[in-house]
Protein backbone atom coordinates (compact mmCIF):
# COMPACT_ATOMS: atom_id res chain seq x y z
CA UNK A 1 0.00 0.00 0.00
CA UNK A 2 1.75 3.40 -0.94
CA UNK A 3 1.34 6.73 1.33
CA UNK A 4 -0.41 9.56 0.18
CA UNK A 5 1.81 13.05 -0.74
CA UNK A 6 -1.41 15.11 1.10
CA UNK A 7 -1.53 18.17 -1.16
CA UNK A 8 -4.25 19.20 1.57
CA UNK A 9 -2.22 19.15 4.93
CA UNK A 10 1.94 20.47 3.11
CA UNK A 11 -0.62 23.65 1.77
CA UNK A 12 -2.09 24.00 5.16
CA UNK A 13 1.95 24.19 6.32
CA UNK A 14 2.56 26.74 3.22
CA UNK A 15 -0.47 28.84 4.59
CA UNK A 16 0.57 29.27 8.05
CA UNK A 17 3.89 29.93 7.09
CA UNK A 18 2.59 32.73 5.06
CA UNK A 19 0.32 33.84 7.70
CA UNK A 20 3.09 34.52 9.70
CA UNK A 21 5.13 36.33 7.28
CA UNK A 22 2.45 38.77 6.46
CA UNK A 23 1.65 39.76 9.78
CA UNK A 24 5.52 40.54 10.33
CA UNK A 25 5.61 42.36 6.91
CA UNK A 26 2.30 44.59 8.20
CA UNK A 27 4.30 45.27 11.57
CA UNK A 28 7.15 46.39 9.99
CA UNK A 29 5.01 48.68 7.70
CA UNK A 30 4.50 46.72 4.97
CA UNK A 31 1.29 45.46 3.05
CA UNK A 32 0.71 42.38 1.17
CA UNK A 33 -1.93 42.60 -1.78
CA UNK A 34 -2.88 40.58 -4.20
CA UNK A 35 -4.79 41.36 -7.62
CA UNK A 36 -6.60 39.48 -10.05
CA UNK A 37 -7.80 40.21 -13.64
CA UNK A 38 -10.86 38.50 -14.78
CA UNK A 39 -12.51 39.06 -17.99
CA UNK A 40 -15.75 37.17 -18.66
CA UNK A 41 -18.16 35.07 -16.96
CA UNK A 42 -15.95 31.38 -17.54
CA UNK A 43 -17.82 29.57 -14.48
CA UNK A 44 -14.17 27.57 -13.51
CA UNK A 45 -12.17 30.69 -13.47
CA UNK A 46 -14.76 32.37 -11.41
CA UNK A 47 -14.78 29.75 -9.10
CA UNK A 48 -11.17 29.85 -8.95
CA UNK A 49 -11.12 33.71 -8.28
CA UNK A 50 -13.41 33.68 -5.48
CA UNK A 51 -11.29 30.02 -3.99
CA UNK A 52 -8.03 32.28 -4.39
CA UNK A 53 -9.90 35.72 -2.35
CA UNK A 54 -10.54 33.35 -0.29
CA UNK A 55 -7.41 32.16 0.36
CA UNK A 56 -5.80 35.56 0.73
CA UNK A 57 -8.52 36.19 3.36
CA UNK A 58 -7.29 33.30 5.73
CA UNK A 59 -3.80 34.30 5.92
CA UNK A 60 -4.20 38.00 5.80
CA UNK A 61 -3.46 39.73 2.11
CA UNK A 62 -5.54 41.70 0.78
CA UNK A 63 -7.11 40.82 -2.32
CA UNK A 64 -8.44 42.90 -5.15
CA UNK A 65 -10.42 41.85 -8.49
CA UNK A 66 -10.63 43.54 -11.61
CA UNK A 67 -13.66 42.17 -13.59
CA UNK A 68 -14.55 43.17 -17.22
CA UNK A 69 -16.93 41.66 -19.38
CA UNK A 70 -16.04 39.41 -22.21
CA UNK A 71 -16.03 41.98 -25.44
CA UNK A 72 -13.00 44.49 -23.11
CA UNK A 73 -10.53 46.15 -26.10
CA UNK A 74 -6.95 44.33 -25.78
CA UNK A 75 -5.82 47.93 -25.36
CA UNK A 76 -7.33 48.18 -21.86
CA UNK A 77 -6.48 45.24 -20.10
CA UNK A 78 -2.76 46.15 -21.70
CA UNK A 79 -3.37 49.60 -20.08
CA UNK A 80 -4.23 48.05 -16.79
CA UNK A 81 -1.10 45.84 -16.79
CA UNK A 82 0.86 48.90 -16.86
CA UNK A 83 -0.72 50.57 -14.19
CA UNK A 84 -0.81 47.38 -11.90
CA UNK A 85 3.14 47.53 -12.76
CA UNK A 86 3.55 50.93 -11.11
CA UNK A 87 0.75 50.85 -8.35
CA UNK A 88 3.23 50.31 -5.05
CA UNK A 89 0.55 49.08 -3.68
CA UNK A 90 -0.20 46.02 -5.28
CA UNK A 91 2.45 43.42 -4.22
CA UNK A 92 1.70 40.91 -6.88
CA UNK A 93 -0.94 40.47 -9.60
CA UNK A 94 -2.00 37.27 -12.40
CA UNK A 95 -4.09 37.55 -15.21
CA UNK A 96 -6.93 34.30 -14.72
CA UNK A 97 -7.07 32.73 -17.77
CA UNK A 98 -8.30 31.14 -20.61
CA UNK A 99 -8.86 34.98 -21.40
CA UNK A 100 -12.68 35.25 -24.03
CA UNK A 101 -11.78 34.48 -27.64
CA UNK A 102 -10.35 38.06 -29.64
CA UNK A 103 -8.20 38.48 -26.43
CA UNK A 104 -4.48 37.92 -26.61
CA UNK A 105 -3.31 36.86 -23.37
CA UNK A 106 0.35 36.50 -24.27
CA UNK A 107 1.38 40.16 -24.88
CA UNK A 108 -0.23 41.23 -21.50
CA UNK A 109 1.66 38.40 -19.57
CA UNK A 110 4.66 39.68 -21.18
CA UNK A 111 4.24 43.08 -19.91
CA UNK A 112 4.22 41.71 -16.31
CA UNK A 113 6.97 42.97 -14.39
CA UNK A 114 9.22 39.75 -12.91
CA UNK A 115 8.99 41.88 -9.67
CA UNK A 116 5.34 40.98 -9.48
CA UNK A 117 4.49 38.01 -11.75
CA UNK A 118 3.09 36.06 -8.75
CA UNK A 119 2.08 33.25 -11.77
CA UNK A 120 5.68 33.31 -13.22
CA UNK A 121 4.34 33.04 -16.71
CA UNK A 122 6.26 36.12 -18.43
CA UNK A 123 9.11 35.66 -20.96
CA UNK A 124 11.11 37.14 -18.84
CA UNK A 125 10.16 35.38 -15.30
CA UNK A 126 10.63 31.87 -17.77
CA UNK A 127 13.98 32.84 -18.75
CA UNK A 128 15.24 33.95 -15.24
CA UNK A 129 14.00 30.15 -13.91
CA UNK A 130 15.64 28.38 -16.72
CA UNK A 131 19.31 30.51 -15.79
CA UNK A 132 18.78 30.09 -12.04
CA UNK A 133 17.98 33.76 -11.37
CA UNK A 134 16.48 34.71 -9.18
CA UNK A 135 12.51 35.03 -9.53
CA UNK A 136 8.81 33.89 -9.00
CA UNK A 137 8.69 30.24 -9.36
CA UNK A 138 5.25 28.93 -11.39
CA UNK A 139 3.44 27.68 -8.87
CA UNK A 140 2.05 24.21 -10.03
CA UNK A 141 5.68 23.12 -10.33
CA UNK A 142 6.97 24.95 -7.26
CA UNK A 143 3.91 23.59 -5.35
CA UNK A 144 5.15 19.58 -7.02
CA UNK A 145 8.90 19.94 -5.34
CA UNK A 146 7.67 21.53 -2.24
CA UNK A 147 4.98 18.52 -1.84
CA UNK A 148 7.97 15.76 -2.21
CA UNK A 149 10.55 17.85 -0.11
CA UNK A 150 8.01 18.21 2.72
CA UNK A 151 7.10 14.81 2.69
CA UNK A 152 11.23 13.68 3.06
CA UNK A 153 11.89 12.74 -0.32
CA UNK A 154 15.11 13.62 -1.10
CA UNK A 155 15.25 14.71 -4.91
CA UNK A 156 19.03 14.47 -5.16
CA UNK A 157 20.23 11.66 -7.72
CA UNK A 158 16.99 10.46 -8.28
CA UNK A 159 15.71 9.54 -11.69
CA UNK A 160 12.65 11.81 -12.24
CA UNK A 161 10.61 11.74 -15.43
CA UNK A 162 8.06 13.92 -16.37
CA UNK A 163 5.23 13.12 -19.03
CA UNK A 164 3.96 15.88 -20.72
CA UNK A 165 6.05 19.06 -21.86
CA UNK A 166 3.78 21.94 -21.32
CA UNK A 167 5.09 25.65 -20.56
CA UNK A 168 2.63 26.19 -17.72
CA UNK A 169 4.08 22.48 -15.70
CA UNK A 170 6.33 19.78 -17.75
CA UNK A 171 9.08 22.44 -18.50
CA UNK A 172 9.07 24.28 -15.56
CA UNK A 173 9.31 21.65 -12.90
CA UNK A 174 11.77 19.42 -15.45
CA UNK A 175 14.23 22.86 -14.43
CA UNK A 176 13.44 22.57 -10.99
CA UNK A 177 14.04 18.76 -10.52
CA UNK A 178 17.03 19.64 -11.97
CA UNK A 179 18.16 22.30 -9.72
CA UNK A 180 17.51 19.97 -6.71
CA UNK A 181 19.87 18.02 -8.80
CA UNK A 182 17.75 15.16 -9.99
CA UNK A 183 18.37 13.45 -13.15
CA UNK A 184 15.66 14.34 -15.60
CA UNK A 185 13.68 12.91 -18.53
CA UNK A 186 10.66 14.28 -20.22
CA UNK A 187 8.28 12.86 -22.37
CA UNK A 188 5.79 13.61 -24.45
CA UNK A 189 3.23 12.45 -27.28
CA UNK A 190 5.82 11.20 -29.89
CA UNK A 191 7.85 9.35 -27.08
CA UNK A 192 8.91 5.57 -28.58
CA UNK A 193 7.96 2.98 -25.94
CA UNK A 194 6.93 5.55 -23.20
CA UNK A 195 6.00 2.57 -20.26
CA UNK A 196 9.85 1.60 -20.99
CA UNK A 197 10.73 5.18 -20.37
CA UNK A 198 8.35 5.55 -17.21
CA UNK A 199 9.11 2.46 -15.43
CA UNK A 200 12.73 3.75 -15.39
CA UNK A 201 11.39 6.59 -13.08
CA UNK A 202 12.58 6.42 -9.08
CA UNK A 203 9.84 10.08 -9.58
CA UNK A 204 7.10 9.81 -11.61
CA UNK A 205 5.16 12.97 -12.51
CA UNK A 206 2.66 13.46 -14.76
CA UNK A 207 0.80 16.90 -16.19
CA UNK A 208 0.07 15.17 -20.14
CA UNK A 209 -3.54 16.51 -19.49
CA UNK A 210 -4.98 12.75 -20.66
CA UNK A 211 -7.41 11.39 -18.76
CA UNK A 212 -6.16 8.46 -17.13
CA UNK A 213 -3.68 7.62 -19.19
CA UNK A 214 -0.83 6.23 -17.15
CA UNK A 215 -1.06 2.62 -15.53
CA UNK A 216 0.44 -0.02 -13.73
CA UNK A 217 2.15 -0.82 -16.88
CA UNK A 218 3.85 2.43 -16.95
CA UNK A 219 5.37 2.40 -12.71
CA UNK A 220 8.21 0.87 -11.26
CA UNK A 221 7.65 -1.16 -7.97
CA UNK A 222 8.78 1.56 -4.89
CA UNK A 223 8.15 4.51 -7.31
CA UNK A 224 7.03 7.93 -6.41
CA UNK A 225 3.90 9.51 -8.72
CA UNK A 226 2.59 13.03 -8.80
CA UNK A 227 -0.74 13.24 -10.76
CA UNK A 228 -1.17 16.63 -12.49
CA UNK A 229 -4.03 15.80 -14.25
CA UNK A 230 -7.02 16.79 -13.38
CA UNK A 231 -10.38 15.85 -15.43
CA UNK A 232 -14.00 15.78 -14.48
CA UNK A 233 -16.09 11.95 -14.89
CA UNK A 234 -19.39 11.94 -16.45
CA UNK A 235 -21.02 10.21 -13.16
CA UNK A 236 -19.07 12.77 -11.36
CA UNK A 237 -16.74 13.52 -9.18
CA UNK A 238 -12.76 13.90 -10.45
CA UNK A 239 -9.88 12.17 -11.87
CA UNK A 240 -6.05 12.45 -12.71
CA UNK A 241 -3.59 11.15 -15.68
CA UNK A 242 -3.24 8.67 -13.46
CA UNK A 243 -5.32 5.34 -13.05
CA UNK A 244 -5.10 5.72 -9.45
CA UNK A 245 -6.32 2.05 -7.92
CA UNK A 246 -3.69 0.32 -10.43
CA UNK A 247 -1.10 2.53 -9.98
CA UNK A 248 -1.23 2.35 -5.90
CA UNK A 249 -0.26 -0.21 -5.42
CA UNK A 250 3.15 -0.35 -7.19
CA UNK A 251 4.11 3.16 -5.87
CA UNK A 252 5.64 4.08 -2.82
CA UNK A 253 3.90 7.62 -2.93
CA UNK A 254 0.98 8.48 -4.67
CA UNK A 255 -0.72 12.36 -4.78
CA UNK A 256 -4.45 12.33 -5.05
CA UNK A 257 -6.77 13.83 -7.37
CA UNK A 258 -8.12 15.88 -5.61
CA UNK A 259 -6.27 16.86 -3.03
CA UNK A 260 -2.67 16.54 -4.39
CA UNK A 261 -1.38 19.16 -6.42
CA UNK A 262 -4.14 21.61 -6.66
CA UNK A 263 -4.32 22.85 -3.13
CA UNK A 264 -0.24 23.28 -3.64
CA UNK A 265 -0.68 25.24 -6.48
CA UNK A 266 -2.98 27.84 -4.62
CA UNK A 267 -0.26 28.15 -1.42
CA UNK A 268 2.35 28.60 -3.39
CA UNK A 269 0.26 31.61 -5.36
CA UNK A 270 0.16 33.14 -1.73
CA UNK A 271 3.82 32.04 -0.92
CA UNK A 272 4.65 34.44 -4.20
CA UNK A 273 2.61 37.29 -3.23
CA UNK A 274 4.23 37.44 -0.09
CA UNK A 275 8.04 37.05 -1.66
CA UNK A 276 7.02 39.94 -4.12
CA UNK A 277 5.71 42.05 -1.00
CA UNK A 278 9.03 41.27 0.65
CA UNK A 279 11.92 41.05 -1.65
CA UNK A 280 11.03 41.53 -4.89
CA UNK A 281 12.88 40.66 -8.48
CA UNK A 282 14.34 43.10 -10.56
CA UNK A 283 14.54 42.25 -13.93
């Protein structure tokens, strides 16, 4: 029987810890806040919004939404971005996406300052990760190391491989596995033999975006998986990349869908905010 990497209790860890930062930062005179830009009516990414005020409300940083509707000129969320840039105020700030069709998200996230791209999505926040600059880790794959190293697993010389090659999780956390000086593979859909490839994996993590897709067939006996994927069943209720009851009981660790790497993902959004209130990168 494997453990479970409980996405639910390391984020309650990463929220306290926050807690506790931003209640120094406020003594010492300065203010965390967070802001979001929503354009549309997308139920999911309100949902999201109103999970992530939510979350900035337990551990004390303020949080601020800018809505729009759905048919908002390019030109003014690109105006807002540069006025979020120069408000001192505002600590940190992400763009929710998918933006409506006729928006262009990418020129807006590339006009986010590193110093308070609390998604690290920019060109520019990208680059600085892949050089080992200093900046605002992504948080999916930020949240993925920080749920192995608080569980004990050492990263170090371990054979990680990562299915799926995305910009938002499979290349970002490949160049953090590697800083922690794992030895990395990635895969992806023209892979030859990819359950060849995966069973070589001492860390298996997956963020292909397939539903259920990886199997027994595909895990080494002992090995450590991180499900990424996250997909909703017809009967309801939620799955992963992963087929979960196969899978468990080859692994040594298993994350859950849900609670794995989503609640991560959100702490680590408030672990940014509070690094951009504190520190901040200049680009």
């Amino acid at each position: 029987m494997s453990r479970i990497l409980d996405g639910k209790a390391a984020a309650a860890e990463v929220r306290s810890e926050v807690a506790s930062e931003v209640a120094a930062l406020e003594k010492s005179g300065v203010p965390v806040r967070l802001d979001v830009v929503l354009v549309g009516e997308d139920p999911a990414s309100i949902t999201y919004v109103a999970s992530k005020e939510r979350d900035c409300q337990e551990v004390g940083i303020e949080s601020m939404v800018h809505r729009f509707p759905a048919d908002v000129p390019q030109e003014e969320l690109a105006s807002l971005v540069e006025r979020l840039n120069e408000d001192a105020a505002v600590s940190g700030f992400f763009i929710q996406l998918p933006l409506p069709e006729g928006l262009d998200s990418m020129p807006l996230i590339s006009n986010i300052s590193p110093a308070k791209d609390v998604d690290g999505l920019s060109p520019e926040s990208v680059g600085r990760l892949a050089l080992g600059l200093p900046s605002l880790m992504p948080c999916t794959p930020h949240g993925i190391v920080q749920l192995l190293q608080r569980n004990g697993i050492d990263l170090a010389g371990r054979e990680a491989v990562v299915v799926g090659r995305s910009n938002l999780v499979g290349k970002p956390v490949s160049q953090l596995l590697l800083r922690e000086n794992a030895t990395v593979t990635m895969c992806h859909s023209r892979t030859r033999d990819l359950p060849g490839v995966t069973r070589r994996a001492d860390i298996l993590i997956v963020a292909a975006g397939r539903r259920e897709m990886i199997g027994a067939e595909h895990v080494k006996e002992g090995a450590i998986v991180v499900d990424v994927g996250i997909h909703r069943k017809e009967e309801g209720g939620l799955v992963g990349d992963v087929r979960y009851e196969e899978v468990e009981s080859k692994a040594a660790w298993i994350s859950p869908v849900p609670g794995g790497v989503g609640p991560m993902t959100r702490a680590m959004l408030l672990h940014n905010t509070v690094q951009a209130a504190r520190v901040g990168f200049q680009s």
